[in-house]
Every structure is written in C-alpha cells, then in structure tokens.
N, C-alpha and C. Protein backbone atom coordinates (compact mmCIF):
# COMPACT_ATOMS: atom_id res chain seq x y z
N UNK A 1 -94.03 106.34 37.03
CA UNK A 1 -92.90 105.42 37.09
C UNK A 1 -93.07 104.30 36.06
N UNK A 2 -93.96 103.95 35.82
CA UNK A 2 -94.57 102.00 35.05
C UNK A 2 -94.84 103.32 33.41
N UNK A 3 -95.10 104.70 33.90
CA UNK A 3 -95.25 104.66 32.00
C UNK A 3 -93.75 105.40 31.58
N UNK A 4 -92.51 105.67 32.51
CA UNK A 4 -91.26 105.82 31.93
C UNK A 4 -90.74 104.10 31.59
N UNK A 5 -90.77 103.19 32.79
CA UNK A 5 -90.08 101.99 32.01
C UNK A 5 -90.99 101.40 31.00
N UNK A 6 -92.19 102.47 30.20
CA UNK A 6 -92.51 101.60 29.08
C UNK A 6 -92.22 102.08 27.70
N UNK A 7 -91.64 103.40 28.45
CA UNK A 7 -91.54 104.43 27.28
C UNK A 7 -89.63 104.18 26.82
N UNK A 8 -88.97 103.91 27.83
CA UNK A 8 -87.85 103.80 27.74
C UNK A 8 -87.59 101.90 27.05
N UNK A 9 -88.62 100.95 27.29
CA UNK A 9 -88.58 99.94 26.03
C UNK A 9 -89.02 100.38 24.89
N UNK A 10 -89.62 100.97 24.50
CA UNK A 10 -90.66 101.28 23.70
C UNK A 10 -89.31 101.91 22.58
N UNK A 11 -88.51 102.56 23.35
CA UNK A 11 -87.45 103.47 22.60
C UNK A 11 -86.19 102.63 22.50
N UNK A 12 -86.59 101.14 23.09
CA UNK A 12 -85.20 100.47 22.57
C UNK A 12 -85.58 99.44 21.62
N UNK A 13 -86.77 99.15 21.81
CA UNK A 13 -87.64 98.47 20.47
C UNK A 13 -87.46 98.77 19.25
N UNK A 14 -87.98 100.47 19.26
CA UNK A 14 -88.11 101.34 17.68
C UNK A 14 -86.02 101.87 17.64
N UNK A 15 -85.33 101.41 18.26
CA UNK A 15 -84.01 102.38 18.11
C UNK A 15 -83.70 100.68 17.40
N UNK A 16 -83.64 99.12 17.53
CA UNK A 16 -83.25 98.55 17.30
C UNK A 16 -84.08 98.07 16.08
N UNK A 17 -84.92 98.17 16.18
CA UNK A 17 -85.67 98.09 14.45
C UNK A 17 -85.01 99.27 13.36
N UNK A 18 -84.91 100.35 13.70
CA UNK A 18 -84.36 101.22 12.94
C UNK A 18 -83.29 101.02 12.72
N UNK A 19 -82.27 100.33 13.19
CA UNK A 19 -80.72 100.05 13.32
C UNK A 19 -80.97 99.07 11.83
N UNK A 20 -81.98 97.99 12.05
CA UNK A 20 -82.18 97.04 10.83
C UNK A 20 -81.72 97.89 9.71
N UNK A 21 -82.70 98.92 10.08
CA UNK A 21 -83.25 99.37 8.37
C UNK A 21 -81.62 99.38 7.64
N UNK A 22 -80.67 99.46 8.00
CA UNK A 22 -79.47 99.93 7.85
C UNK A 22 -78.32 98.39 6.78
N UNK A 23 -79.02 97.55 7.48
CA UNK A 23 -78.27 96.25 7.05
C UNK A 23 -78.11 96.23 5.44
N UNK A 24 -77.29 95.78 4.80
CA UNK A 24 -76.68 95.44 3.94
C UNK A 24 -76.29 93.92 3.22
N UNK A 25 -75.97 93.69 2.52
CA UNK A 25 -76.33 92.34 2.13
C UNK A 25 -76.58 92.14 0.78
N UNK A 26 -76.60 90.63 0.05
CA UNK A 26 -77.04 90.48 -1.64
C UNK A 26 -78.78 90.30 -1.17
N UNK A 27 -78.93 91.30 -2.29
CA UNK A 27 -80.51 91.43 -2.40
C UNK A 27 -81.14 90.91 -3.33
N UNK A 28 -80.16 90.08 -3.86
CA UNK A 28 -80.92 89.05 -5.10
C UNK A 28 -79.87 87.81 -5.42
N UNK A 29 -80.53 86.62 -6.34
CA UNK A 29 -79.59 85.63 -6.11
C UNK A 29 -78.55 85.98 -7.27
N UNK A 30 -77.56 85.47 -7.12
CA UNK A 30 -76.39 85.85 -8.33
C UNK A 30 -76.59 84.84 -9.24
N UNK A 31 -76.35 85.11 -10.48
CA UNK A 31 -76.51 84.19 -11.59
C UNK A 31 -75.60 82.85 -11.56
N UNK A 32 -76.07 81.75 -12.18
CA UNK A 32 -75.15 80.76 -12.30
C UNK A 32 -73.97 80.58 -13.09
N UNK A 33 -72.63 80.42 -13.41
CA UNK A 33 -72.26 80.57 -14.57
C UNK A 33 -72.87 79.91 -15.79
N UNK A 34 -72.02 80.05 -16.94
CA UNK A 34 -73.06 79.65 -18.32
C UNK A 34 -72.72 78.36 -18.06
N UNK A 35 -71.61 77.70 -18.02
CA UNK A 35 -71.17 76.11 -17.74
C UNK A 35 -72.49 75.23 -17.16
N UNK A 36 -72.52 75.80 -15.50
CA UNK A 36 -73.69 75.04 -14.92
C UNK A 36 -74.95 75.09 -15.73
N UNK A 37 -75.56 76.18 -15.85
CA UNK A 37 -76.96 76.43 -16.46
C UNK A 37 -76.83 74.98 -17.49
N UNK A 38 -75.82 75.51 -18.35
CA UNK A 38 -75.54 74.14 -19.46
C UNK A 38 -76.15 72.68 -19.38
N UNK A 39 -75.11 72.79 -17.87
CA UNK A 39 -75.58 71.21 -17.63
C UNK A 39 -76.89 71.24 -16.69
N UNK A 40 -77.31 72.13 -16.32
CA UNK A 40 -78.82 71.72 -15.43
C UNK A 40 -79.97 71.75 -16.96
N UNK A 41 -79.85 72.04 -18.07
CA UNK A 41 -80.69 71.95 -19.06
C UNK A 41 -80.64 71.13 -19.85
N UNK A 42 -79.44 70.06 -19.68
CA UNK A 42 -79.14 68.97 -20.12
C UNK A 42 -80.04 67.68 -19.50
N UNK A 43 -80.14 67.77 -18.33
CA UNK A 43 -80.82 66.84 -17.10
C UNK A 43 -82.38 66.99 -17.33
C-alpha cells in the first residue's frame, strides 16, 4: 500500500518535470537597437 502511494508521486513528480522539458520562451537576450547602444557608449 505505502510503496503504490510512493510510486504513484514518484510518477507525478517525473510526469511534471517532463511537461517542463516542453516550455518555450526567448532563449537569449534580444539585441538593443543601434540608437540606444549609441547612446549607452556615449555615457
């Protein structure tokens, strides 16, 4: 009984980590335009 309710977290643990793997999103920062850069190298 105590090793099904550990096996049945165990499988909502690894089912919701795996769900992660899935996420989407910017995976890097986007460039500044040339304008700004301009003026942050001015300063």
């Amino acid at each position: 009984m105590k090793a099904t309710y550990c096996l049945v977290i165990l499988l909502l643990v690894m089912s919701s980590l795996l769900s992660a793997c899935g996420q989407k999103g910017a995976l890097y920062m986007p460039e500044q335009p040339q304008q700004q850069q301009e003026e942050e190298e001015k300063k």
